[in-house]
N, C-alpha and C. Protein backbone atom coordinates (compact mmCIF):
# COMPACT_ATOMS: atom_id res chain seq x y z
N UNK A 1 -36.43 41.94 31.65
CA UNK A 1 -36.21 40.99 30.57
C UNK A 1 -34.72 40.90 30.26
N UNK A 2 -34.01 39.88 30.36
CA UNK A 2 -32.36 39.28 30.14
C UNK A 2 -32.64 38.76 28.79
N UNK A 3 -32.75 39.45 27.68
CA UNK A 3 -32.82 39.19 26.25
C UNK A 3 -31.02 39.14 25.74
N UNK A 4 -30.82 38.02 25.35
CA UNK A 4 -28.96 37.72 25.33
C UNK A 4 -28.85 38.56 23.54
N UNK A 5 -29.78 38.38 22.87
CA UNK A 5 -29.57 38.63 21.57
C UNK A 5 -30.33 38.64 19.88
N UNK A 6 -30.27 38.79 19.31
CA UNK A 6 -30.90 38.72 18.01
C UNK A 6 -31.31 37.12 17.57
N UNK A 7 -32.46 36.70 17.48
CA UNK A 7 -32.60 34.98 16.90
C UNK A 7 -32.83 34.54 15.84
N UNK A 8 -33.75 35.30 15.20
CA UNK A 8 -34.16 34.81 13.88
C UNK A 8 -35.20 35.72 12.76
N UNK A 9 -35.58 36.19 11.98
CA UNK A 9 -36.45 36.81 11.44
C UNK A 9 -37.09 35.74 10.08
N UNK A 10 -38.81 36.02 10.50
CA UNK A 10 -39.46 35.29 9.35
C UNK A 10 -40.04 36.37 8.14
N UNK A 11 -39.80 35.85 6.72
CA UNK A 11 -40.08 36.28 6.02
C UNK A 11 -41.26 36.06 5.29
N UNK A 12 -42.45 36.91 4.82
CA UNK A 12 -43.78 36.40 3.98
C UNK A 12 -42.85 36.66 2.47
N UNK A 13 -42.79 35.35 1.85
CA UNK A 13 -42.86 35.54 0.59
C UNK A 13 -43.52 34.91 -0.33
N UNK A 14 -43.35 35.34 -1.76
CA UNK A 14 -44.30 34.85 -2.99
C UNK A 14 -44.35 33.52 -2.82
N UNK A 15 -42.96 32.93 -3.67
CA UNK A 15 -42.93 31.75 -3.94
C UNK A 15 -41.75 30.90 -3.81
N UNK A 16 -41.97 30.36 -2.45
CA UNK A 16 -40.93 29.25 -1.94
C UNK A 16 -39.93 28.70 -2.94
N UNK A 17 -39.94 27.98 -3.74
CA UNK A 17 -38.52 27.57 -4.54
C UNK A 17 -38.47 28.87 -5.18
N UNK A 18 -38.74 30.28 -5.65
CA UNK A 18 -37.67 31.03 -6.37
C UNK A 18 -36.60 31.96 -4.81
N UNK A 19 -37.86 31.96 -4.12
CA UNK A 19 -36.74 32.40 -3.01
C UNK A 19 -35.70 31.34 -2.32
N UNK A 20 -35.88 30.25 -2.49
CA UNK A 20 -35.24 29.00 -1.92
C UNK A 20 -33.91 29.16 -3.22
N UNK A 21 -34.12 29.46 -4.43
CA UNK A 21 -33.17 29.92 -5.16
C UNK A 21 -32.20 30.48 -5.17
N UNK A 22 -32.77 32.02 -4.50
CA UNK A 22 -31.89 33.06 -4.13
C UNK A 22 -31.25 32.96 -3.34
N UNK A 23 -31.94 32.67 -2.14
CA UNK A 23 -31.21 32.35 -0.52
C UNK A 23 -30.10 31.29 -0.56
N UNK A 24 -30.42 29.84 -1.12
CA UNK A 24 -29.30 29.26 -1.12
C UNK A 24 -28.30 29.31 -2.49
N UNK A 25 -28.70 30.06 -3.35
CA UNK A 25 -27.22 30.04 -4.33
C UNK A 25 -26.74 31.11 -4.78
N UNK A 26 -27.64 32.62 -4.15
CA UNK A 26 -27.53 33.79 -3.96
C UNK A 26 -26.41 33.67 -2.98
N UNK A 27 -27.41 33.40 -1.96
CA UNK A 27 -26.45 34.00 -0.88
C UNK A 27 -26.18 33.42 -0.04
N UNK A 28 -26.31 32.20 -0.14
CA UNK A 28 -25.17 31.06 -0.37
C UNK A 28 -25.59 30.77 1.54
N UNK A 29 -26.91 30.74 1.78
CA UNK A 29 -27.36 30.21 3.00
C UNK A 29 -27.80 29.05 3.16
N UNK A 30 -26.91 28.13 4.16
CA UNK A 30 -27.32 26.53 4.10
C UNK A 30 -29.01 26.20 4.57
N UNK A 31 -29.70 25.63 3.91
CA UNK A 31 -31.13 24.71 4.22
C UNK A 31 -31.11 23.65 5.40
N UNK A 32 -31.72 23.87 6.01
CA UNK A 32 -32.08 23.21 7.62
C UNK A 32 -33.18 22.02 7.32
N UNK A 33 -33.90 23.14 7.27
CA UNK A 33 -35.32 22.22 7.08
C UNK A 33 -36.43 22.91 6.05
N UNK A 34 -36.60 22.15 5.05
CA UNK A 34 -37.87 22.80 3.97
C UNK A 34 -38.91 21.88 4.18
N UNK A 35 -40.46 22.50 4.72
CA UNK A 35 -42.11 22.08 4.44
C UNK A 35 -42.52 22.44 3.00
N UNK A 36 -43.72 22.35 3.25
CA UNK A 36 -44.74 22.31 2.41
C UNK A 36 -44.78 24.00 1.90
N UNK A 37 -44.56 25.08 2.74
CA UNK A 37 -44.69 26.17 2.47
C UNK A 37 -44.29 26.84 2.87
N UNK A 38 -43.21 26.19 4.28
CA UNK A 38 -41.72 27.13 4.87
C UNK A 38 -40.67 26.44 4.77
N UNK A 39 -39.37 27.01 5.06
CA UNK A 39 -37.91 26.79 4.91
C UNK A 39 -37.72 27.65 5.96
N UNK A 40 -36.26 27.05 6.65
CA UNK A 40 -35.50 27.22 7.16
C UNK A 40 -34.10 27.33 6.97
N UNK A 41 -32.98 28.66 7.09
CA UNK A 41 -32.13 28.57 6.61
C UNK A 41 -30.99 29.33 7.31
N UNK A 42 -29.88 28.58 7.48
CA UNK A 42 -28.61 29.23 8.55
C UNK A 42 -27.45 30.16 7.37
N UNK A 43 -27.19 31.42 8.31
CA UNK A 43 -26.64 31.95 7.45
C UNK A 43 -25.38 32.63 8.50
N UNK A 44 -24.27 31.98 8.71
CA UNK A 44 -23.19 32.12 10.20
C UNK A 44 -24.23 31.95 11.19
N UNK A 45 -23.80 32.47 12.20
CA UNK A 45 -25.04 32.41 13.45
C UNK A 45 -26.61 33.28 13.47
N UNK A 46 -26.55 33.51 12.09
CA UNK A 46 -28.20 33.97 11.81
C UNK A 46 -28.83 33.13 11.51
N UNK A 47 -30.33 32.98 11.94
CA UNK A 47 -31.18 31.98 10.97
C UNK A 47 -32.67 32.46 10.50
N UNK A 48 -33.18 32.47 9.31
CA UNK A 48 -34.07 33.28 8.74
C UNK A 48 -35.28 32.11 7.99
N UNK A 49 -36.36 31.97 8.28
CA UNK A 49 -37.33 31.82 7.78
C UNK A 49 -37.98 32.13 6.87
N UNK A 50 -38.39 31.62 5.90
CA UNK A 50 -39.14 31.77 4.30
C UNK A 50 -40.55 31.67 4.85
N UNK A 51 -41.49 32.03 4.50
CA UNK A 51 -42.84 31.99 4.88
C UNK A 51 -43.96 31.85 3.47
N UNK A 52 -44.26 30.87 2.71
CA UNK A 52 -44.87 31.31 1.45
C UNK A 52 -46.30 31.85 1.55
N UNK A 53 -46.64 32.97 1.12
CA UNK A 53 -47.75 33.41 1.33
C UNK A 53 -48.36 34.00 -0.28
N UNK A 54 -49.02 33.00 -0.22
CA UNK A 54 -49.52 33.41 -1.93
C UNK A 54 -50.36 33.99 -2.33
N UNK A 55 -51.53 35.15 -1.31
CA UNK A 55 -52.26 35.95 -1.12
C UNK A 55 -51.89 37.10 -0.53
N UNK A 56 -50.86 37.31 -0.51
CA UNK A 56 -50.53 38.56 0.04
C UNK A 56 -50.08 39.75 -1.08
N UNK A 57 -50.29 40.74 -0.98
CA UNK A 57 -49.63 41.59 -1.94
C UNK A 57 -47.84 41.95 -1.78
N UNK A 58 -47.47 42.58 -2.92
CA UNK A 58 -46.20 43.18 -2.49
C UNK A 58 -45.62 43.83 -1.98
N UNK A 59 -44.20 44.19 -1.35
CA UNK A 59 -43.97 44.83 -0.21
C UNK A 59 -43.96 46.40 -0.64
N UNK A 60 -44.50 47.47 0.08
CA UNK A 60 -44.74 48.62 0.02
C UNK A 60 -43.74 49.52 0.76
N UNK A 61 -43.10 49.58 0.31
CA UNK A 61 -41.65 50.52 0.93
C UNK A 61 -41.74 51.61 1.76
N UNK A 62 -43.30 52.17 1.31
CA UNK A 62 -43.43 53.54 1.58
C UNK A 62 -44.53 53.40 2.85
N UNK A 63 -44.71 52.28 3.75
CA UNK A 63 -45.78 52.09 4.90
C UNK A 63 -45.00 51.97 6.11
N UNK A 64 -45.34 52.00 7.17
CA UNK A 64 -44.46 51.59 8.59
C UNK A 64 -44.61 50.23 8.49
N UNK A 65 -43.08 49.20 9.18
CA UNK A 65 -42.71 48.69 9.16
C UNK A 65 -41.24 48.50 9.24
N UNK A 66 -40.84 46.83 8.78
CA UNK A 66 -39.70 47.10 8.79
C UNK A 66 -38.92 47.50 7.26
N UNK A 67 -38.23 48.16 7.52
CA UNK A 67 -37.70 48.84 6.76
C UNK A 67 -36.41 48.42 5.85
N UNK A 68 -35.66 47.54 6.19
CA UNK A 68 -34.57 46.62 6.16
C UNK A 68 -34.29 45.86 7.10
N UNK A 69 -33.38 44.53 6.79
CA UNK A 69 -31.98 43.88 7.97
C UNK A 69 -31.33 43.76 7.42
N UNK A 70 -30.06 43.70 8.60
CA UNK A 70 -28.84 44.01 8.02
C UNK A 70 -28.15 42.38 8.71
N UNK A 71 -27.32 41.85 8.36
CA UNK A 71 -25.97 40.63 8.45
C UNK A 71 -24.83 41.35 8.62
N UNK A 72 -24.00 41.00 9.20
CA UNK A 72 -22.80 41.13 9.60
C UNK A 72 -21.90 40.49 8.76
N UNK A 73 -21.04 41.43 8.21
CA UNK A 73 -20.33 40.14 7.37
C UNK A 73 -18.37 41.10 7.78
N UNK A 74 -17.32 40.22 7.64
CA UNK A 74 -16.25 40.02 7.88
C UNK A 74 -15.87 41.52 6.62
N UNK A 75 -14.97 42.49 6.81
CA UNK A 75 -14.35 43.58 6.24
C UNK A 75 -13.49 42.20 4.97
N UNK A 76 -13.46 41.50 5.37
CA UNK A 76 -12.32 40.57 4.28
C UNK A 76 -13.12 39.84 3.33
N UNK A 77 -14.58 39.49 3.65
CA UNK A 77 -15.38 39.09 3.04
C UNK A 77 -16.32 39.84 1.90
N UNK A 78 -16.27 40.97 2.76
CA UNK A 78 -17.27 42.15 1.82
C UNK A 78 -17.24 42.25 0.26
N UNK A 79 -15.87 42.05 -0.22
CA UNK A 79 -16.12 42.68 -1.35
C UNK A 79 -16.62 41.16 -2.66
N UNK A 80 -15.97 40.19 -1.64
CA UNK A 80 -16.34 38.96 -2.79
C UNK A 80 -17.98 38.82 -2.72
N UNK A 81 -18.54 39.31 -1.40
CA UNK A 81 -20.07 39.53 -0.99
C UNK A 81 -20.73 39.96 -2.28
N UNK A 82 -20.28 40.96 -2.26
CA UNK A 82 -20.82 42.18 -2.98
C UNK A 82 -20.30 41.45 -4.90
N UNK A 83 -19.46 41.18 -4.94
CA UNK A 83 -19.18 40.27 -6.33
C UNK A 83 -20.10 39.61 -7.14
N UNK A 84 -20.25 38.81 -5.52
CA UNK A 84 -21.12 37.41 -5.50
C UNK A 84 -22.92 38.50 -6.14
N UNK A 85 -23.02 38.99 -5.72
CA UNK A 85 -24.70 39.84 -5.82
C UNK A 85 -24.95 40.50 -7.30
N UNK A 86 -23.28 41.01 -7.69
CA UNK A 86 -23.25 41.64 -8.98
C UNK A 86 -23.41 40.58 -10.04
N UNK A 87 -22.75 39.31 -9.88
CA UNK A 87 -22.37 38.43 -11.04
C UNK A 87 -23.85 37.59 -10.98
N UNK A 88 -25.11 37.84 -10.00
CA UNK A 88 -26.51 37.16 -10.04
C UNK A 88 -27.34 38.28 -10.25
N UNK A 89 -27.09 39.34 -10.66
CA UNK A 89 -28.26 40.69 -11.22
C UNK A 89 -28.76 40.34 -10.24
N UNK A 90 -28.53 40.21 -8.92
CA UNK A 90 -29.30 41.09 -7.85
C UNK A 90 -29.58 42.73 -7.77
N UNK A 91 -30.55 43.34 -7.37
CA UNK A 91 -30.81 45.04 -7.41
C UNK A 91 -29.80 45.10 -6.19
N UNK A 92 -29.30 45.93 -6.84
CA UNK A 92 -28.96 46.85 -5.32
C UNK A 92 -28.86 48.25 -4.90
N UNK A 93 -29.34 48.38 -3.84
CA UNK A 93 -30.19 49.95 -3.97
C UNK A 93 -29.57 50.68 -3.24
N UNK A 94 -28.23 50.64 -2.59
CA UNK A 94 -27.02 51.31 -1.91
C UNK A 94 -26.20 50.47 -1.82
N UNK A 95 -25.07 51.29 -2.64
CA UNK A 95 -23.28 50.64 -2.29
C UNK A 95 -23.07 50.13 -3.43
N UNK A 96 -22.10 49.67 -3.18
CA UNK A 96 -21.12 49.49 -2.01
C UNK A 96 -20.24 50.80 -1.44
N UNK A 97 -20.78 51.32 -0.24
CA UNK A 97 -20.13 52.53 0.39
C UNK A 97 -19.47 52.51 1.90
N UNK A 98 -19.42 53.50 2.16
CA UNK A 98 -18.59 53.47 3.55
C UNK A 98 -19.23 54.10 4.48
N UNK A 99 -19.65 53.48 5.74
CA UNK A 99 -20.58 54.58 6.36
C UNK A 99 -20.12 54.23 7.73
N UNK A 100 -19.98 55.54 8.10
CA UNK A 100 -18.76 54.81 9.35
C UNK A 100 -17.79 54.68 9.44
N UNK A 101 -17.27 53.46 10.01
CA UNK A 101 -15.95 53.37 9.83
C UNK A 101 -15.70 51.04 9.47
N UNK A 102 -17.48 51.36 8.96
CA UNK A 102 -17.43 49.87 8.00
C UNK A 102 -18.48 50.20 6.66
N UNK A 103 -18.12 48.75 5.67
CA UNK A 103 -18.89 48.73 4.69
C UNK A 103 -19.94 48.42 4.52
N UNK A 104 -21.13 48.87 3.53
CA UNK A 104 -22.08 48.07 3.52
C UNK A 104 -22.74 48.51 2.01
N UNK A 105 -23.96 47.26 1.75
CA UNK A 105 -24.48 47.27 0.81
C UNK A 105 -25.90 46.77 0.73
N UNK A 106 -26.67 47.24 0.14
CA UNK A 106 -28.56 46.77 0.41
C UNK A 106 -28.67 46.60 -0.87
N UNK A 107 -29.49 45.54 -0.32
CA UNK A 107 -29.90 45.00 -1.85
C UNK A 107 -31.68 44.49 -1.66
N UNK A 108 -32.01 43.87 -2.83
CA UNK A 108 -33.27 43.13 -2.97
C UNK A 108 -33.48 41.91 -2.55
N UNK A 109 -34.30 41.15 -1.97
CA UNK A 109 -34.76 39.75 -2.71
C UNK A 109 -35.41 39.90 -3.92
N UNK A 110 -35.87 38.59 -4.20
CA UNK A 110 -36.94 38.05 -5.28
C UNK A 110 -38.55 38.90 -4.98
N UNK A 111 -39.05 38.92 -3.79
CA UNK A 111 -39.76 40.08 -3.36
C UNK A 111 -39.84 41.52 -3.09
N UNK A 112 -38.63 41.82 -3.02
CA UNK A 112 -38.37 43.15 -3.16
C UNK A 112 -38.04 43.69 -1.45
N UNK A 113 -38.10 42.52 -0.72
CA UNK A 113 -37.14 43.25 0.62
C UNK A 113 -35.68 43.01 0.28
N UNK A 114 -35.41 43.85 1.29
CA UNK A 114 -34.43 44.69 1.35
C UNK A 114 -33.14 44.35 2.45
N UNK A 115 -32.59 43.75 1.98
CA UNK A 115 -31.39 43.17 3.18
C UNK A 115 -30.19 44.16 3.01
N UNK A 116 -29.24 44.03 4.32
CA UNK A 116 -27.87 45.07 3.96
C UNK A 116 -26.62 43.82 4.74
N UNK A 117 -25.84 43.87 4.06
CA UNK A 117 -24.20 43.36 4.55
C UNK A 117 -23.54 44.50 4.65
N UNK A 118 -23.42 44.77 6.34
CA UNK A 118 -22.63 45.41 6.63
C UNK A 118 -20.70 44.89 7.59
N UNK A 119 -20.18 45.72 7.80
CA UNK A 119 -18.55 45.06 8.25
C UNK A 119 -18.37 45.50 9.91
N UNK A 120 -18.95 47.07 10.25
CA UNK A 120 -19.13 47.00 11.81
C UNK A 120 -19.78 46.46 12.27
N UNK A 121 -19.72 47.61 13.75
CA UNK A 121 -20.44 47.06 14.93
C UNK A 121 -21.11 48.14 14.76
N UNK A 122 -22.00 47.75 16.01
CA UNK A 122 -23.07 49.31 16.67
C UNK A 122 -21.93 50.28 17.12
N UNK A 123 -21.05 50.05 17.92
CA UNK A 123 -20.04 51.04 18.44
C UNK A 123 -19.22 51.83 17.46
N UNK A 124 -18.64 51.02 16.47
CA UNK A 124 -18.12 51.66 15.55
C UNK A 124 -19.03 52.49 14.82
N UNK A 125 -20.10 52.02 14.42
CA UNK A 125 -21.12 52.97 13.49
C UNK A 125 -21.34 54.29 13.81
N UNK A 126 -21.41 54.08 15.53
CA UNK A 126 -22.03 55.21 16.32
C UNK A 126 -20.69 56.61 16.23
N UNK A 127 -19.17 55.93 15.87
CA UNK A 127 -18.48 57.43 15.75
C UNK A 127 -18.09 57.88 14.88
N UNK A 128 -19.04 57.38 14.24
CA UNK A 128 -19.12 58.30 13.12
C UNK A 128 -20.81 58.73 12.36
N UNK A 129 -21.09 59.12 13.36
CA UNK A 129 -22.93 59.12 12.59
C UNK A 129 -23.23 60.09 11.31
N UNK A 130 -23.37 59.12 10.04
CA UNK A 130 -23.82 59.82 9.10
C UNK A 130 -25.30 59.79 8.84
């Protein structure tokens, strides 16, 4: 398998316009295309899917799965990032710290996953394993 890279991740959430909220004036990710009960949304060369699922329960932190994702964001960008999250009472449940030899920070959605903006790479992360 010649897999070039990372494409997209879909999300189950509550309710389409409060996450359509967050995503685009949170965190400031442009809208592609919005249905009836998904969205689509570009965020640099990431693109992430809203999924509304209005029977589902809430996310359980403590089950296998995924556990977080993380974005890549610019060492010059980070801290207005991280600004930007404080001045919208977003949760945030680590950071802003240093791990490695880049920054990062995890936070919430409106559902309670769990995203991180970090400033390395895999290579850099790796020399320094905390």
């Amino acid at each position: 398998m010649n897999v070039k890279g990372f494409n997209h991740i879909t999300l189950n959430i509550s309710d389409l316009e409060r996450s359509l909220e967050f995503y685009q004036r949170v965190l400031r990710m442009s809208l592609v295309h919005k249905g009836r009960k998904d969205a689509y949304l570009e965020w640099g060369e990431a693109w992430i899917c809203l999924l509304e699922k209005k029977n589902f329960s809430s996310v359980d932190t403590q089950s296998f799965g995924v556990n977080h994702f993380a974005f890549s964001i610019a060492k010059e960008d980070f801290f207005e990032a991280v600004h930007q999250l404080e001045n919208h009472d977003v949760t945030i449940v680590r950071g802003p710290i240093k791990r490695g030899k880049g920054w990062t920070i995890n936070f919430l959605d409106p559902d309670g996953i769990e995203m991180e903006l970090h400033t390395s790479n895999l290579q850099e992360r790796m020399t320094v394993w905390e």
